[in-house]
C-alpha atoms as a PDB file:
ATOM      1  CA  UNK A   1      -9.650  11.939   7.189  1.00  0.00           C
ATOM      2  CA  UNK A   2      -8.977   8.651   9.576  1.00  0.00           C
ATOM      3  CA  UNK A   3      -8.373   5.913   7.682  1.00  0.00           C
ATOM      4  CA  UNK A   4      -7.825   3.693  10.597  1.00  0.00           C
ATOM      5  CA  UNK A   5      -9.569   4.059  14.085  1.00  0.00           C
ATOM      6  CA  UNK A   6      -8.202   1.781  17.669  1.00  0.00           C
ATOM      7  CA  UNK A   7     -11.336  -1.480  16.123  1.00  0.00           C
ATOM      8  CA  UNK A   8      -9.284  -1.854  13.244  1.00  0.00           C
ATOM      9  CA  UNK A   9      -6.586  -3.257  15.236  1.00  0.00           C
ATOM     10  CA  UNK A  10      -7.755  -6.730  15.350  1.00  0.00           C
ATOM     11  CA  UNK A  11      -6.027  -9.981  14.313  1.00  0.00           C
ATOM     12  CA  UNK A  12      -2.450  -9.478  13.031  1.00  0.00           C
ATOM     13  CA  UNK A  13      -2.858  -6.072  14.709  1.00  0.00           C
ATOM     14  CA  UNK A  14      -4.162  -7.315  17.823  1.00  0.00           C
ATOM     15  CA  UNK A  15      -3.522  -4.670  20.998  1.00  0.00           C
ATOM     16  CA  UNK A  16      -4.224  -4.997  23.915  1.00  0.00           C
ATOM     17  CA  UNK A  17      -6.956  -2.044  24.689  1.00  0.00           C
ATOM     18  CA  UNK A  18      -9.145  -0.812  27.483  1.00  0.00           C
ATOM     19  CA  UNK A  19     -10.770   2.432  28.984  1.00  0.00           C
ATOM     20  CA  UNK A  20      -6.762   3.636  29.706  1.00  0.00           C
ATOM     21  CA  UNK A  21      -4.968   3.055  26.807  1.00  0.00           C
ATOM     22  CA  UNK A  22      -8.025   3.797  24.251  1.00  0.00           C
ATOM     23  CA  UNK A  23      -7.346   7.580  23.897  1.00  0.00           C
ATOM     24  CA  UNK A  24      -3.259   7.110  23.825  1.00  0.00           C
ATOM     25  CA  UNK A  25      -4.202   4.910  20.849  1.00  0.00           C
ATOM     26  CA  UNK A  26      -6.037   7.621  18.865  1.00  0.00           C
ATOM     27  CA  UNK A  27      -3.327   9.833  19.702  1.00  0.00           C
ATOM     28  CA  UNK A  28      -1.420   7.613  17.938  1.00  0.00           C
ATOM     29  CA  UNK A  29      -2.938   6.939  14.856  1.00  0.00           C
ATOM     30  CA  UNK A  30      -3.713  11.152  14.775  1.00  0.00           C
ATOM     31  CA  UNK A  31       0.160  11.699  15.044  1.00  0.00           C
ATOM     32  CA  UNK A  32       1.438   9.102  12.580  1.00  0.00           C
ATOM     33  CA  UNK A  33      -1.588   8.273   9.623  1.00  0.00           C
ATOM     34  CA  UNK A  34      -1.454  11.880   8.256  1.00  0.00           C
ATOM     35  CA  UNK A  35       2.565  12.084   8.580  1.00  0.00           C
ATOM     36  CA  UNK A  36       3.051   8.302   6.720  1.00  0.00           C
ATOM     37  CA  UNK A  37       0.804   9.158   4.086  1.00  0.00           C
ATOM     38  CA  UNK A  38       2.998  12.577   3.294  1.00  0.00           C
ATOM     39  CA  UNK A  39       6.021  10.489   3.531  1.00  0.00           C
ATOM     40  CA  UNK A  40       4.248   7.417   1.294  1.00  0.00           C
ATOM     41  CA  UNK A  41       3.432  10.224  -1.505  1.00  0.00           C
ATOM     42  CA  UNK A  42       5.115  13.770  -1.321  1.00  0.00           C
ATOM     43  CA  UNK A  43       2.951  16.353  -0.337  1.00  0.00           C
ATOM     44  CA  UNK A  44       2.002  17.140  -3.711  1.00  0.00           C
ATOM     45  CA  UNK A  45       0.577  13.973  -4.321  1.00  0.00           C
ATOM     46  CA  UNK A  46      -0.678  13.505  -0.613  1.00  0.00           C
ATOM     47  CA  UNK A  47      -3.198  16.684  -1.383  1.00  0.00           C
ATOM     48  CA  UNK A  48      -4.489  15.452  -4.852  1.00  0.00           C
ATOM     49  CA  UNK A  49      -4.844  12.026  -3.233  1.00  0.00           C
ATOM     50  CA  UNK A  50      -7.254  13.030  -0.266  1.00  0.00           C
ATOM     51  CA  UNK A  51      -9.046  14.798  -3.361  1.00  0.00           C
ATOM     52  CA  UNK A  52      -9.494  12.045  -5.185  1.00  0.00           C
ATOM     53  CA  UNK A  53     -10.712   9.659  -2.282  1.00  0.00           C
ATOM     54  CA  UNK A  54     -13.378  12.153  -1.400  1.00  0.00           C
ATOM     55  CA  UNK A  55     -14.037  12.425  -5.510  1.00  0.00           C
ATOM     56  CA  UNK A  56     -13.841   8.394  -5.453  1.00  0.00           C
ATOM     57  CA  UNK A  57     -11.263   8.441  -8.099  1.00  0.00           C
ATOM     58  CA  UNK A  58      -9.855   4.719  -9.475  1.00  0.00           C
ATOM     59  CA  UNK A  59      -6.218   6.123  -9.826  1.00  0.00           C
ATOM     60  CA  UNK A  60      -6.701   7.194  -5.802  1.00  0.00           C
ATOM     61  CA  UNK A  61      -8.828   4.293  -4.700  1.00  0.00           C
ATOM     62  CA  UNK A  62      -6.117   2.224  -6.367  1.00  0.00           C
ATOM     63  CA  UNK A  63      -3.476   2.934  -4.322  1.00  0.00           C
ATOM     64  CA  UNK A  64      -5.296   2.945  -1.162  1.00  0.00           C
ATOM     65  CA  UNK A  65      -6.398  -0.785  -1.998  1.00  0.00           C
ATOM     66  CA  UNK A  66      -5.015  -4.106  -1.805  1.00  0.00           C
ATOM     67  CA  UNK A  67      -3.453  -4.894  -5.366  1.00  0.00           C
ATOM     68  CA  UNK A  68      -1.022  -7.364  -6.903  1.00  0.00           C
ATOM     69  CA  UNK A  69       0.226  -6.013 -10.161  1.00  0.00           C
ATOM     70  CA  UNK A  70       3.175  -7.637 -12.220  1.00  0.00           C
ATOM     71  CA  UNK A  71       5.690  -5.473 -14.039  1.00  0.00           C
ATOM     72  CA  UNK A  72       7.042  -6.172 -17.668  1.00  0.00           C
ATOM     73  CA  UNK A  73       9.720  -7.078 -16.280  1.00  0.00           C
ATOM     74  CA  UNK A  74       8.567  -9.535 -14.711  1.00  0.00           C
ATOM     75  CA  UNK A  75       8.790  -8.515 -10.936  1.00  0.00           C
ATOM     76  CA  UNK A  76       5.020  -8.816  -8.902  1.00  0.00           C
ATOM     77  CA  UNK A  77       4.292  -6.027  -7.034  1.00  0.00           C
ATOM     78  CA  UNK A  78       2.187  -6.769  -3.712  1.00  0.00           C
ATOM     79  CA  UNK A  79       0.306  -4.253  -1.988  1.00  0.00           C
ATOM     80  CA  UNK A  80      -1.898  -5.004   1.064  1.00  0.00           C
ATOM     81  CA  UNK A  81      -3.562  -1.842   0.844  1.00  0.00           C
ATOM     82  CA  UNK A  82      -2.817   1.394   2.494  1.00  0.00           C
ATOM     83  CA  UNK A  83      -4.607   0.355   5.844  1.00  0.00           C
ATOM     84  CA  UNK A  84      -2.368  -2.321   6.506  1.00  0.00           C
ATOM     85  CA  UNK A  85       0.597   0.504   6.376  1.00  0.00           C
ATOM     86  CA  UNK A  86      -1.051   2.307   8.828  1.00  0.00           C
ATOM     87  CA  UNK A  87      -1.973  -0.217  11.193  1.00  0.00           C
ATOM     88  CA  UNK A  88       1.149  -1.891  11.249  1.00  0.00           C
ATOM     89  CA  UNK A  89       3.479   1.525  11.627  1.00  0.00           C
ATOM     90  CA  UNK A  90       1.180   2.467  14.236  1.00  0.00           C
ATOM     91  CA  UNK A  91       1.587  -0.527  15.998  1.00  0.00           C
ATOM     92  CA  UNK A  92       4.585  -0.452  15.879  1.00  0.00           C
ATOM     93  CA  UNK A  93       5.112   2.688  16.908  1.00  0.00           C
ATOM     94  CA  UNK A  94       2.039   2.337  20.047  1.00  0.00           C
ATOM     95  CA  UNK A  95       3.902  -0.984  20.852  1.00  0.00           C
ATOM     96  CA  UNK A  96       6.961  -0.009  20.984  1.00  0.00           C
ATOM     97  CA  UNK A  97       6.603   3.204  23.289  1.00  0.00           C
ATOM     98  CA  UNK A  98       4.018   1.476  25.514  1.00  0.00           C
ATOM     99  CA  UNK A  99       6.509  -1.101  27.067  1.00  0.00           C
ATOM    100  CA  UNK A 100       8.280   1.916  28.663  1.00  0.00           C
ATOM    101  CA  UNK A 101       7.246   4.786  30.753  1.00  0.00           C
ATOM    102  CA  UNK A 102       8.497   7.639  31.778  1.00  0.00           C
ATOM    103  CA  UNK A 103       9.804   8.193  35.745  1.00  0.00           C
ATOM    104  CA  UNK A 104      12.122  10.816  37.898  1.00  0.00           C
ATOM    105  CA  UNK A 105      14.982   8.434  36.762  1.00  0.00           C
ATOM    106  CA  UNK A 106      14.140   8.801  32.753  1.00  0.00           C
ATOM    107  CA  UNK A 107      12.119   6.034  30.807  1.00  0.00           C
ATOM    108  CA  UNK A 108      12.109   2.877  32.889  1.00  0.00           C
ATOM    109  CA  UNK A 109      10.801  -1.057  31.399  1.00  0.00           C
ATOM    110  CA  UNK A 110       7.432  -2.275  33.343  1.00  0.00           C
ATOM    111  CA  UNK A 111       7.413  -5.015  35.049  1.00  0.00           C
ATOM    112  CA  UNK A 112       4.201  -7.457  36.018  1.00  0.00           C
ATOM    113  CA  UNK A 113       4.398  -9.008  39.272  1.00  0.00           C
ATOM    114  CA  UNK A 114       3.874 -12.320  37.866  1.00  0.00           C
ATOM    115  CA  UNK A 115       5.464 -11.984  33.983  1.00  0.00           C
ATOM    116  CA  UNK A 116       8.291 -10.068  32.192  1.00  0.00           C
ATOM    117  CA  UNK A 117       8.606  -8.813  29.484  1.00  0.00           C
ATOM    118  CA  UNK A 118       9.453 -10.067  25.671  1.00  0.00           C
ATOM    119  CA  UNK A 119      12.229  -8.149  23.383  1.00  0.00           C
ATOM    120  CA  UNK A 120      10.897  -6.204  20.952  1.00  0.00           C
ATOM    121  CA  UNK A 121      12.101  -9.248  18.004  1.00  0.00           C
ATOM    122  CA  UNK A 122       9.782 -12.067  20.369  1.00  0.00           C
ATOM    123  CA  UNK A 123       6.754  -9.146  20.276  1.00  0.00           C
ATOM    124  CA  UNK A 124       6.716  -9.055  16.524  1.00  0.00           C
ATOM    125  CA  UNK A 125       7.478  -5.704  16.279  1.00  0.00           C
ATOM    126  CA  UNK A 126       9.710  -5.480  13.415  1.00  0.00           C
ATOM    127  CA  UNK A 127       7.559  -8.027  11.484  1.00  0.00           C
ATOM    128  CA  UNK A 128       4.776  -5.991  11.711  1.00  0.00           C
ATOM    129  CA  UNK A 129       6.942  -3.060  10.205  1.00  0.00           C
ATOM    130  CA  UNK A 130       9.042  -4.724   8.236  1.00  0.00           C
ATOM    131  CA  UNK A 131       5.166  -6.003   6.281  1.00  0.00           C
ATOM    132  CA  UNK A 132       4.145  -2.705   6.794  1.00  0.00           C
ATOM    133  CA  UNK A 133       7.105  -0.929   4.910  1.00  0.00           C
ATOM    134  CA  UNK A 134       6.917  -3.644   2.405  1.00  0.00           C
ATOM    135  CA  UNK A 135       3.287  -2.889   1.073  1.00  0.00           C
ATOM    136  CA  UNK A 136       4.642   1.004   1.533  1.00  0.00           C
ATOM    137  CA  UNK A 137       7.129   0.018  -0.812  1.00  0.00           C
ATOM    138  CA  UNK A 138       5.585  -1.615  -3.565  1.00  0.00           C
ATOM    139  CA  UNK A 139       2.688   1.177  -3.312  1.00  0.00           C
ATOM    140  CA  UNK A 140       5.710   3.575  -4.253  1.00  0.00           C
ATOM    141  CA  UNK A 141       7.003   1.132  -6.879  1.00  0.00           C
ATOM    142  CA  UNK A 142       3.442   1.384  -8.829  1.00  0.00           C
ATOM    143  CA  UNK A 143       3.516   4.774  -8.306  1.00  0.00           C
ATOM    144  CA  UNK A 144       6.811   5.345 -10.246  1.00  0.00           C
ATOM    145  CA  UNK A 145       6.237   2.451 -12.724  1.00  0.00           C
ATOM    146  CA  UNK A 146       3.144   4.438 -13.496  1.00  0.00           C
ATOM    147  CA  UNK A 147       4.767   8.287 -13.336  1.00  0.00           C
ATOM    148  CA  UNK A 148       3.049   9.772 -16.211  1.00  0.00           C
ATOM    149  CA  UNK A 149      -0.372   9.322 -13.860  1.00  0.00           C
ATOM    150  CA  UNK A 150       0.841  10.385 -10.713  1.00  0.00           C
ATOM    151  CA  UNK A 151       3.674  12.685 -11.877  1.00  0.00           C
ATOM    152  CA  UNK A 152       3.766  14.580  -8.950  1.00  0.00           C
ATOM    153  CA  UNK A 153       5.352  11.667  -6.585  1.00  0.00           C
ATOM    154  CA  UNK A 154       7.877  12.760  -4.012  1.00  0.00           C
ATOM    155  CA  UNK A 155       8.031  10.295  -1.535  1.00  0.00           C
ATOM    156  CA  UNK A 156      10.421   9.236   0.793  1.00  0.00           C
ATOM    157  CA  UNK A 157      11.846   5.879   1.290  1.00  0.00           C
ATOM    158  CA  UNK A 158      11.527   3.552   4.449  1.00  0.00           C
ATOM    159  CA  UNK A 159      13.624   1.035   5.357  1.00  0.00           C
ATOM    160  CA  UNK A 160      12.964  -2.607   5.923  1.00  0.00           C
ATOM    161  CA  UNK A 161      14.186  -3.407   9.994  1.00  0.00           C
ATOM    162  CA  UNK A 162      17.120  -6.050   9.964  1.00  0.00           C
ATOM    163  CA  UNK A 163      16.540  -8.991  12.553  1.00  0.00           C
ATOM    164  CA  UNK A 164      18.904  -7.974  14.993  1.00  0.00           C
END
């Protein structure tokens, strides 16, 4: 069940894609959509979740939507929705590996004839993760404010990238 597909990234989540790169793309987003969403919910949870998409479920659609909920304590909780996760790990991910490639002498930096290269900070990479993780975050957050709904939630953390 694709959530995402390579004309999603637009915008924010702008790549640069053509007839070459198109297919490493879906690769991609087949190797890491299924694998975040485990690590977003548990497996558990994963499983009952694709059930209740497919069922169109409003504790499932919930949590795959943009929401902004605030606790009783006071703290706001701001999701993006789960497609923003999974664009912007992906991207990260396709962005990051894409700037290298792989030679006789091990993984080597490409060069244009006319340009160079940015660091990874100037390419945005950790803010798109770093926004990513933090919608991934408060998506957990609900999910544990709210345990007696989704009780079984094993997820695993992610952490936010420091600015190096």
């Amino acid at each position: 069940m694709a959530l995402i597909t390579v004309d999603d990234f637009v915008n924010k989540f702008e790549l640069t894609k053509n007839d070459f790169n198109a297919s490493s793309l879906t690769s991609y987003i087949d190797r890491y959509e299924t694998i975040t969403l485990i690590e977003l919910f548990g497996k558990e949870l994963y499983d009952l979740w694709v059930i209740g998409i497919a069922a169109l479920d409003p504790i499932y659609e919930f949590l795959r939507d943009p929401f902004t909920v605030q606790l009783e304590c006071g703290e706001i909780l701001n999701s993006r929705g789960l497609n923003d996760v999974l664009l912007g790990v992906v991207y990260f991910y396709w962005s990051r590996d894409i700037s290298t490639q792989r030679s006789s002498n091990g993984s080597v930096e490409k060069k244009g004839e006319n340009s160079e290269n940015v660091s990874q900070l100037r390419a945005n990479l950790q803010s798109r993760w770093n926004e990513a993780i933090s919608t991934y975050k408060a998506i957990q957050h609900y999910i544990l404010e709210n345990n007696d709904v989704y009780p079984a939630f094993l997820g695993l953390q992610k952490t936010i990238l420091p600015v190096t």
